[in-house]
N, C-alpha and C. Protein backbone atom coordinates (compact mmCIF):
# COMPACT_ATOMS: atom_id res chain seq x y z
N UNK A 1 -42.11 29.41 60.63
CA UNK A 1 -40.79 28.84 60.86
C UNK A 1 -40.72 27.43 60.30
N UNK A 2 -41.56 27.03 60.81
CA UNK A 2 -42.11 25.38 59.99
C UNK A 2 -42.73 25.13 58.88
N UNK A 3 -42.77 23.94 57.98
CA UNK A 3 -43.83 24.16 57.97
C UNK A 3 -44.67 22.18 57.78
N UNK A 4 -45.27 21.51 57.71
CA UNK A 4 -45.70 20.14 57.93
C UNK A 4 -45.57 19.80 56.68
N UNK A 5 -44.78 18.17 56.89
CA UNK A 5 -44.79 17.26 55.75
C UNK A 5 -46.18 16.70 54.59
N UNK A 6 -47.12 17.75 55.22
CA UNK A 6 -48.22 17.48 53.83
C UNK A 6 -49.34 18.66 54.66
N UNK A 7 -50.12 19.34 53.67
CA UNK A 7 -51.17 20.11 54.18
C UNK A 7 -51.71 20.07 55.93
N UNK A 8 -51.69 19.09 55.85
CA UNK A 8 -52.38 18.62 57.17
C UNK A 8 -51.78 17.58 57.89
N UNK A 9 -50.50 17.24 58.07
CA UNK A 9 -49.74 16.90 58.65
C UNK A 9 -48.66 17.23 58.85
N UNK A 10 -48.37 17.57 60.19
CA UNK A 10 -46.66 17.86 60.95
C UNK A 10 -45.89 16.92 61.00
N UNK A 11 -46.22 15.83 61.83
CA UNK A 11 -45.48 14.55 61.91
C UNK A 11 -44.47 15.09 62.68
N UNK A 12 -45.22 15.17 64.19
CA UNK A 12 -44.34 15.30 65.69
C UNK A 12 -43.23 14.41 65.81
N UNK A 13 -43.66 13.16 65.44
CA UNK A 13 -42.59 11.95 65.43
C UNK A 13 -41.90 11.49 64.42
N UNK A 14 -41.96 12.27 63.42
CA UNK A 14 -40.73 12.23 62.50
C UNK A 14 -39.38 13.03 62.45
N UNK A 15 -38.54 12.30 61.72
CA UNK A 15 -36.95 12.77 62.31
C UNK A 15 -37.34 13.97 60.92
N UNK A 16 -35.94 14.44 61.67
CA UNK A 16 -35.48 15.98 60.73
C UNK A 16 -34.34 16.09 60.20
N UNK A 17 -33.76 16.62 59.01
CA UNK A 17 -33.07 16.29 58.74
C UNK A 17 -32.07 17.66 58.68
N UNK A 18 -30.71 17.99 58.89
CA UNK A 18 -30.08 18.69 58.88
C UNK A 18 -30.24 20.07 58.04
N UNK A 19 -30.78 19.54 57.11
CA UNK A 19 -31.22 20.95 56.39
C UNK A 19 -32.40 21.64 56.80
N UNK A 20 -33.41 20.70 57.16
CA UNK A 20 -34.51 21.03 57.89
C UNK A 20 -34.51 21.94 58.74
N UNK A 21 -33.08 21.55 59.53
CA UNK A 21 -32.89 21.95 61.15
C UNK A 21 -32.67 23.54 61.03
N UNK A 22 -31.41 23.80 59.95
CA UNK A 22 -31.35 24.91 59.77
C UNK A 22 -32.10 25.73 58.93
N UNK A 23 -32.65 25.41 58.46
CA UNK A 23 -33.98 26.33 57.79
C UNK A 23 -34.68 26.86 58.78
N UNK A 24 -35.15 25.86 59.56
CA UNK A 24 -36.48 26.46 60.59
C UNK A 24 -35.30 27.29 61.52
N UNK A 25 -34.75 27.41 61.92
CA UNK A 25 -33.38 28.30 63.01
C UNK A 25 -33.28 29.72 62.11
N UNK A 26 -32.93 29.86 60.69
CA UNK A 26 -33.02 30.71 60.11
C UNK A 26 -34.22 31.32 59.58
N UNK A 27 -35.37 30.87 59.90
CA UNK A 27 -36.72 31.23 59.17
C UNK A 27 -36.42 31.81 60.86
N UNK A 28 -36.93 31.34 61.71
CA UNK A 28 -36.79 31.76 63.03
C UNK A 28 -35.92 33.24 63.20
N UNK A 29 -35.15 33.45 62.92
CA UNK A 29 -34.47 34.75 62.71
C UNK A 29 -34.49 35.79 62.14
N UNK A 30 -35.44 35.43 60.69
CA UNK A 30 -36.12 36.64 59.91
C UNK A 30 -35.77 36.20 58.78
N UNK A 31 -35.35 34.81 58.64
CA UNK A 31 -34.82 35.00 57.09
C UNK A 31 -33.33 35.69 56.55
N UNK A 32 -32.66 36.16 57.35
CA UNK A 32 -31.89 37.12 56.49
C UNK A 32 -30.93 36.51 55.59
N UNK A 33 -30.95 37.58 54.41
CA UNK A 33 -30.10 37.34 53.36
C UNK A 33 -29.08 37.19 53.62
N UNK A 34 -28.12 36.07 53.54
CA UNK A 34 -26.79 35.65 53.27
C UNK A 34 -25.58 36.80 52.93
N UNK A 35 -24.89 37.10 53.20
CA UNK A 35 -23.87 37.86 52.63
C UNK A 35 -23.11 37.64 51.88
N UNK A 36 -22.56 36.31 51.57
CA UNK A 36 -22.08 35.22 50.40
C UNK A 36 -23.00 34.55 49.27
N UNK A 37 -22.50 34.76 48.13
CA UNK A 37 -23.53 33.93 47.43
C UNK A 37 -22.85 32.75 46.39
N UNK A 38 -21.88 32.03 47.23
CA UNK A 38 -21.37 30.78 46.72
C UNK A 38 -21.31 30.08 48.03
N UNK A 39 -21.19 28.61 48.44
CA UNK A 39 -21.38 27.97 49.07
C UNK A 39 -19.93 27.03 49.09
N UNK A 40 -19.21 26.67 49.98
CA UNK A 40 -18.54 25.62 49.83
C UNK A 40 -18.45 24.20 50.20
N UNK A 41 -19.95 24.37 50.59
CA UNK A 41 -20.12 22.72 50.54
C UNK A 41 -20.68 22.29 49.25
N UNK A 42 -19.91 21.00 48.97
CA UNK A 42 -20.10 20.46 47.57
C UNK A 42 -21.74 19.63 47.50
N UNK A 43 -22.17 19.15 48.23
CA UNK A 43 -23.51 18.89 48.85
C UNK A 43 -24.36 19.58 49.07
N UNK A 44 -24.46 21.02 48.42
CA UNK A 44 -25.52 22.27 49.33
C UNK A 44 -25.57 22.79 47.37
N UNK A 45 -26.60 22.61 46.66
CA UNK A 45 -26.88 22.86 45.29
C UNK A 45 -27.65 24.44 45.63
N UNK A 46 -27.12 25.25 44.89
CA UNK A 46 -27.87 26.61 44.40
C UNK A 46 -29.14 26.92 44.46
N UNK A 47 -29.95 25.51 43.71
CA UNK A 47 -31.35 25.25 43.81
C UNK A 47 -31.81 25.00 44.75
N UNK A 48 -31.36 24.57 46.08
CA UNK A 48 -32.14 23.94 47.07
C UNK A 48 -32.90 24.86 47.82
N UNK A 49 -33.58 24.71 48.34
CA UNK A 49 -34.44 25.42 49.23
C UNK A 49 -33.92 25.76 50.87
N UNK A 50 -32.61 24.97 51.12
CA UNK A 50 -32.13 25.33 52.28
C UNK A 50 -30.83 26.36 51.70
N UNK A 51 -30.47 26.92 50.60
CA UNK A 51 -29.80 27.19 50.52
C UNK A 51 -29.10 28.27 50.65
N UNK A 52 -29.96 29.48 50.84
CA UNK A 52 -29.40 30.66 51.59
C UNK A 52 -29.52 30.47 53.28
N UNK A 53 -29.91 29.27 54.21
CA UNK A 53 -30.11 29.38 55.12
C UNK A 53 -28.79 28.45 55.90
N UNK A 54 -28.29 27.42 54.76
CA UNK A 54 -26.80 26.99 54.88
C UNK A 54 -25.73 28.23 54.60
N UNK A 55 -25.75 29.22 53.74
CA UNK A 55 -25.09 30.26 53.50
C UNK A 55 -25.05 31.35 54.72
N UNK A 56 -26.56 31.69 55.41
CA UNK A 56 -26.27 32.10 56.73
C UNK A 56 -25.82 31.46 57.71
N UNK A 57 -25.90 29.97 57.52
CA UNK A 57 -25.90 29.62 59.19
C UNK A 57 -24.14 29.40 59.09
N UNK A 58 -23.42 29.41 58.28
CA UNK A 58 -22.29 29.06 57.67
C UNK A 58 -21.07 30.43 58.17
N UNK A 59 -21.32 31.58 57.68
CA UNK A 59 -21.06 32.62 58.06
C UNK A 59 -21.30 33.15 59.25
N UNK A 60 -22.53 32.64 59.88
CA UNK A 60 -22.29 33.06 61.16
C UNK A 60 -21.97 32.44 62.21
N UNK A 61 -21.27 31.14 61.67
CA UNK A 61 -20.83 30.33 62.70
C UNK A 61 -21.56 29.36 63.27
N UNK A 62 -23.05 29.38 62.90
CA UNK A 62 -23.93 28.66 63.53
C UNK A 62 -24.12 27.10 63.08
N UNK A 63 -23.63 26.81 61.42
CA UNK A 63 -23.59 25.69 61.23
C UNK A 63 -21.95 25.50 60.95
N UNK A 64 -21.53 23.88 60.87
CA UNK A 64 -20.36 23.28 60.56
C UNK A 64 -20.43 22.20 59.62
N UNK A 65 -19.86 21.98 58.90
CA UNK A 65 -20.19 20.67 57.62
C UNK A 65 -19.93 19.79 58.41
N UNK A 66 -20.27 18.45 57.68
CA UNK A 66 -20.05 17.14 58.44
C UNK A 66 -18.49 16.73 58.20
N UNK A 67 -17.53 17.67 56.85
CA UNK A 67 -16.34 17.53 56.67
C UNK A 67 -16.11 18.87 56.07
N UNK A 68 -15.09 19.19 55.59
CA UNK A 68 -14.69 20.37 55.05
C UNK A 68 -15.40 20.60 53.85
N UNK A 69 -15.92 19.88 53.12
CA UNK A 69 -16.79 20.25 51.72
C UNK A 69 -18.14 19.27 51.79
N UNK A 70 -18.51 18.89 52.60
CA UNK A 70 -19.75 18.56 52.64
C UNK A 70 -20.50 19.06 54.01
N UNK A 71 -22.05 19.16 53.93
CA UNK A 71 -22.82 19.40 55.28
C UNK A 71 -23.91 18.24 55.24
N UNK A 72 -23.48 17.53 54.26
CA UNK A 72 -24.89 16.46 54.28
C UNK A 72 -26.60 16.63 55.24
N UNK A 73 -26.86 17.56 54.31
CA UNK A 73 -28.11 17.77 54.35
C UNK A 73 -29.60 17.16 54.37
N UNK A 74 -29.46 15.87 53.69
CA UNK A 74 -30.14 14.89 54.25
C UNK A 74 -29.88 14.12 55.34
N UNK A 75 -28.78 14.06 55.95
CA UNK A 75 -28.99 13.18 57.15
C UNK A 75 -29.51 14.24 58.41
N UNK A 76 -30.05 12.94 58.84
CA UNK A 76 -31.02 12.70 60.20
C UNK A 76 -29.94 13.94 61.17
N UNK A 77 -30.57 14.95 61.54
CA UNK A 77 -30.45 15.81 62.76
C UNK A 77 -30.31 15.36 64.27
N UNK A 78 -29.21 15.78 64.73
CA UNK A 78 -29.40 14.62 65.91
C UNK A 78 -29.46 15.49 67.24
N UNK A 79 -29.80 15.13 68.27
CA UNK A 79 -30.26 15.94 69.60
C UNK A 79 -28.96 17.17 69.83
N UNK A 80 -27.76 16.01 69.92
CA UNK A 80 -26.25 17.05 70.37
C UNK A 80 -26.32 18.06 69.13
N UNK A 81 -26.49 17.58 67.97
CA UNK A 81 -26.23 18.54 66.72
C UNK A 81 -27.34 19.85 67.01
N UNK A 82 -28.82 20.05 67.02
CA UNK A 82 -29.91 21.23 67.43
C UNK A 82 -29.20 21.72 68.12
N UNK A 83 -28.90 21.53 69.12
CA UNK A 83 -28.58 21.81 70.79
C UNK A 83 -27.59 22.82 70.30
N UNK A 84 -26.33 22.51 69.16
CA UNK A 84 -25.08 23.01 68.79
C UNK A 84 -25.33 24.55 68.38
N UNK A 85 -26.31 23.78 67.03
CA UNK A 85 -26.99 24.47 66.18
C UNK A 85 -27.64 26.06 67.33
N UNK A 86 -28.14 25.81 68.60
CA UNK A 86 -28.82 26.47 69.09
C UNK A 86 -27.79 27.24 69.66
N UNK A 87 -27.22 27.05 70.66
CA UNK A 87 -26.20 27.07 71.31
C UNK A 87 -24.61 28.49 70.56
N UNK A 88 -24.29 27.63 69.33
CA UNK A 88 -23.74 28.62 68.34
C UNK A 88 -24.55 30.21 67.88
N UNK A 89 -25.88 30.05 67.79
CA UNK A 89 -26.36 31.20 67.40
C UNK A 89 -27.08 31.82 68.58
N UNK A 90 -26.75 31.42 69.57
CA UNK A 90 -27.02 32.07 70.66
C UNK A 90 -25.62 33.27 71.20
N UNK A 91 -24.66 32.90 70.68
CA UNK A 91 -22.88 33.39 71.23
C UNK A 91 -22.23 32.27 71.84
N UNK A 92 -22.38 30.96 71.73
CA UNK A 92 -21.47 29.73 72.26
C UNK A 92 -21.72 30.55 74.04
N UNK A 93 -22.18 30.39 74.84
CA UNK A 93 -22.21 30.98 75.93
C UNK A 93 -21.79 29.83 76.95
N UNK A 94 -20.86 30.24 77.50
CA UNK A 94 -20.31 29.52 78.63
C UNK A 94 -21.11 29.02 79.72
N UNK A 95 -21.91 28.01 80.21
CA UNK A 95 -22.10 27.47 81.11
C UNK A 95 -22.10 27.64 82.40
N UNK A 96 -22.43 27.48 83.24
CA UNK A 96 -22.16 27.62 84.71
C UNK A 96 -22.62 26.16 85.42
N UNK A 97 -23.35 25.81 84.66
CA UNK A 97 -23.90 24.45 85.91
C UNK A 97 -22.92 23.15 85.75
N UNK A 98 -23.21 22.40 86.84
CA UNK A 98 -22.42 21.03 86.29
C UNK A 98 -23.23 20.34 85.30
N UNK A 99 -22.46 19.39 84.70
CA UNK A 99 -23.32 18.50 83.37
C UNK A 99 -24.08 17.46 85.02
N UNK A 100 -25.33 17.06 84.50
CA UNK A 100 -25.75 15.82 85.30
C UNK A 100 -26.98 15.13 84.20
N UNK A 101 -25.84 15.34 83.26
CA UNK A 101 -26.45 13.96 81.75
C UNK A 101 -25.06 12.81 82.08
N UNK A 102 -25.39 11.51 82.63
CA UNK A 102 -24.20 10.72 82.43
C UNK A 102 -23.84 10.14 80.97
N UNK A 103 -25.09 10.59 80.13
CA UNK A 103 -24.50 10.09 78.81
C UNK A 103 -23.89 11.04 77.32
N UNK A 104 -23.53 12.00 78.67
CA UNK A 104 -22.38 13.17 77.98
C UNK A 104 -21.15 13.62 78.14
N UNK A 105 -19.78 13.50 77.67
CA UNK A 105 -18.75 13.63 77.73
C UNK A 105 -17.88 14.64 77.80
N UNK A 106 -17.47 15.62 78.33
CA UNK A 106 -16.76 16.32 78.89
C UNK A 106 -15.66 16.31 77.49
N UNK A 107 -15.04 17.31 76.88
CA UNK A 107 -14.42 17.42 75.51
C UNK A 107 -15.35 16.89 74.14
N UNK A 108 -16.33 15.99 74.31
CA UNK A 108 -17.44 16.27 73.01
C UNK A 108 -17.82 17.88 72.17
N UNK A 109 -17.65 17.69 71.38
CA UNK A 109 -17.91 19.09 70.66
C UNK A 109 -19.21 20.00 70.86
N UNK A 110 -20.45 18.89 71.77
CA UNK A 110 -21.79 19.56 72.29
C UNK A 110 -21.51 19.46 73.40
N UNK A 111 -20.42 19.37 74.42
CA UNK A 111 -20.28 19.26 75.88
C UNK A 111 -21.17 20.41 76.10
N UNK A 112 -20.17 21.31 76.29
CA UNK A 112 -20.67 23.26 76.22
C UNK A 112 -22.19 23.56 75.96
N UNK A 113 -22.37 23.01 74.89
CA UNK A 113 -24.01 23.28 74.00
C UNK A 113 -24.82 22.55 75.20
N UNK A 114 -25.04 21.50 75.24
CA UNK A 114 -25.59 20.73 75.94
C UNK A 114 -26.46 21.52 77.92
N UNK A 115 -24.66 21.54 78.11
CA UNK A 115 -24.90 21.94 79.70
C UNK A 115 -25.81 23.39 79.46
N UNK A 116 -25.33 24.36 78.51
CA UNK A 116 -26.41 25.74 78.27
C UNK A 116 -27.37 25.20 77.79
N UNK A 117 -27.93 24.38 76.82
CA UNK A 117 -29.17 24.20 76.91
C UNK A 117 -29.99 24.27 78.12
N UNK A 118 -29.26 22.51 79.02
CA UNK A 118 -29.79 22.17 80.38
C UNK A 118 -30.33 23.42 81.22
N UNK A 119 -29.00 24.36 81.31
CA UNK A 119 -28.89 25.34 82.58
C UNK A 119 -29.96 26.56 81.93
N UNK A 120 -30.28 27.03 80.79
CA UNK A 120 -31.65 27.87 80.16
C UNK A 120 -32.35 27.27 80.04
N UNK A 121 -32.53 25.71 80.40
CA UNK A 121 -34.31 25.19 79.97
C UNK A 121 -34.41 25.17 78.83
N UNK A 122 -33.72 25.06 78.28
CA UNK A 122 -34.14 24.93 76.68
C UNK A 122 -34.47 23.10 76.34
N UNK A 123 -33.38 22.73 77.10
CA UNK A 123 -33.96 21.01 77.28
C UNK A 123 -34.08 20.90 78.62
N UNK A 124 -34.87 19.23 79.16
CA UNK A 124 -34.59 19.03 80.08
C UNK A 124 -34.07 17.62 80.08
N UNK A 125 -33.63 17.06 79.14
CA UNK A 125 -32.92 16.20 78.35
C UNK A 125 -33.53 14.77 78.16
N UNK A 126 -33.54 13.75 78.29
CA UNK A 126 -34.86 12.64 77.65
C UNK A 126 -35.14 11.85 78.69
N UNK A 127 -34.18 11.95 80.27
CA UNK A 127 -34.83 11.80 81.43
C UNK A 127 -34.19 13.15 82.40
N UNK A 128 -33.81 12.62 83.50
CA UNK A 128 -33.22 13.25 84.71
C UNK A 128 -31.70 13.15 84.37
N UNK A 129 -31.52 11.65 84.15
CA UNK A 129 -29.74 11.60 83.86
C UNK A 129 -29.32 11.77 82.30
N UNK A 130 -30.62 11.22 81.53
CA UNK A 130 -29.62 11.52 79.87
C UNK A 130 -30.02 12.33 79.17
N UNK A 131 -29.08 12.48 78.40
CA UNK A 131 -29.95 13.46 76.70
C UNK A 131 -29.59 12.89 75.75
N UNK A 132 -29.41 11.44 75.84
CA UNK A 132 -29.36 11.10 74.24
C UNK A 132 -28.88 11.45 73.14
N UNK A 133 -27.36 12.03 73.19
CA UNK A 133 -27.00 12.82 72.25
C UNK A 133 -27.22 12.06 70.63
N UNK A 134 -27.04 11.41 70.36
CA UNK A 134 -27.31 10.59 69.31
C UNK A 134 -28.15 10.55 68.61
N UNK A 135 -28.71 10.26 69.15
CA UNK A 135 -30.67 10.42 68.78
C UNK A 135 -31.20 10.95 67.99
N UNK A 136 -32.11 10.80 66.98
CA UNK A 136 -32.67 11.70 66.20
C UNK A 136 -33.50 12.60 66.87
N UNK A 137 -33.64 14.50 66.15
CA UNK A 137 -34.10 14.79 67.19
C UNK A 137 -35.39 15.25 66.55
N UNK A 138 -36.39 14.41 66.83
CA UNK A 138 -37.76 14.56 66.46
C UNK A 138 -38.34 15.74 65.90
N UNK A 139 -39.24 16.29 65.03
CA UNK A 139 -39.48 16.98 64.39
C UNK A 139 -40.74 17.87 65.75
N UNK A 140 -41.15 16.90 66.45
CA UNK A 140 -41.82 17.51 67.71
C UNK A 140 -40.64 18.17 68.52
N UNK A 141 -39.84 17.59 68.58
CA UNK A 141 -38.80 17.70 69.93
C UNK A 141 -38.14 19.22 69.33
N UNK A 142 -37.98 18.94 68.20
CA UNK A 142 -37.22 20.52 67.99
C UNK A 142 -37.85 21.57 67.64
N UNK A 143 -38.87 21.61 66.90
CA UNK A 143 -39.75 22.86 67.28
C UNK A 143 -40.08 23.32 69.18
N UNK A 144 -39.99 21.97 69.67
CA UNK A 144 -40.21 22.33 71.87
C UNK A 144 -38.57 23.07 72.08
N UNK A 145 -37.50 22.53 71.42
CA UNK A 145 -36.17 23.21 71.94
C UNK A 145 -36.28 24.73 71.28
N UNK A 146 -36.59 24.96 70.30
CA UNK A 146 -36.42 26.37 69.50
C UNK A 146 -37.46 27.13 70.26
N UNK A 147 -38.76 27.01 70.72
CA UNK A 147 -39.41 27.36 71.36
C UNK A 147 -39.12 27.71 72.94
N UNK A 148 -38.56 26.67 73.29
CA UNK A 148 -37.54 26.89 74.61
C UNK A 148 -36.68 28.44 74.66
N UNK A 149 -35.67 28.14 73.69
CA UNK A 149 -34.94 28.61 73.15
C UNK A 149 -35.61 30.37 72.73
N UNK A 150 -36.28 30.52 72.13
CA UNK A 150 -36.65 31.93 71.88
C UNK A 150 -37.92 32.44 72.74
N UNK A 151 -37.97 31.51 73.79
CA UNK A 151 -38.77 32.04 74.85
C UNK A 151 -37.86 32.98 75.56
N UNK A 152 -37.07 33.04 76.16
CA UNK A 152 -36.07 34.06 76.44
C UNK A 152 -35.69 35.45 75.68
């Protein structure tokens, strides 16, 4: 699903970057072939190596560009964004618990994502009260959520 920034290094504490994120989510799934084979983000090149895995995650709802023609693929992956990322390819599943992250907002676009993470254990967020939505989300931290995550 992974794989480390040099032979012999992972680099737990390095950030990840959006394309990253969805590669390992789609390697995680089997790989499958895309059903589209044009892209409409103007930022997502033919050549790239994330690029049938932006083409799946795209179609199935699981990813969203950062605007209508871009997904900016190098930027930094952020805690609320995985969580989304997870959350979407799970069926967007409705929640049941209350949020008790105070540094999460109720109509945020990871509200939803967030509280299903919390309420499956998939996080337990970066204390008792927050999850840091912002945050980069560590290259350790998200292989522990996907793992969370397909422990179920």
């Amino acid at each position: 699903i992974t794989t480390g920034m040099t032979d012999t290094l992972f680099a737990p504490n390095g950030v990840c970057t959006r394309a990253q994120m969805v590669t390992f989510l789609w390697r995680a799934m089997g790989s499958p072939a895309p059903k589209s084979t044009s892209c409409n983000f103007v930022d997502v090149s033919a050549d790239a190596y994330y690029y049938d895995a932006v083409l799946w995650g795209t179609e199935n709802g699981v990813i969203k560009g950062t605007s209508e023609t871009t997904f900016s693929p190098n930027q930094t992956v952020t805690r609320c964004q995985t969580v989304t990322f997870l959350w979407r390819n799970a069926g967007a599943p409705k929640a049941t618990a209350a949020c008790t992250f105070t540094d999460i907002v109720e109509g945020a676009y990871y509200y939803d994502a967030v509280l299903w993470a919390a309420e499956e254990k998939v996080t337990k967020g970066t204390s008792a009260t927050t999850f840091s939505p912002e945050d980069p989300c560590l290259r350790g931290q998200i292989v522990t959520l996907m793992y969370n995550y397909m422990a179920d």
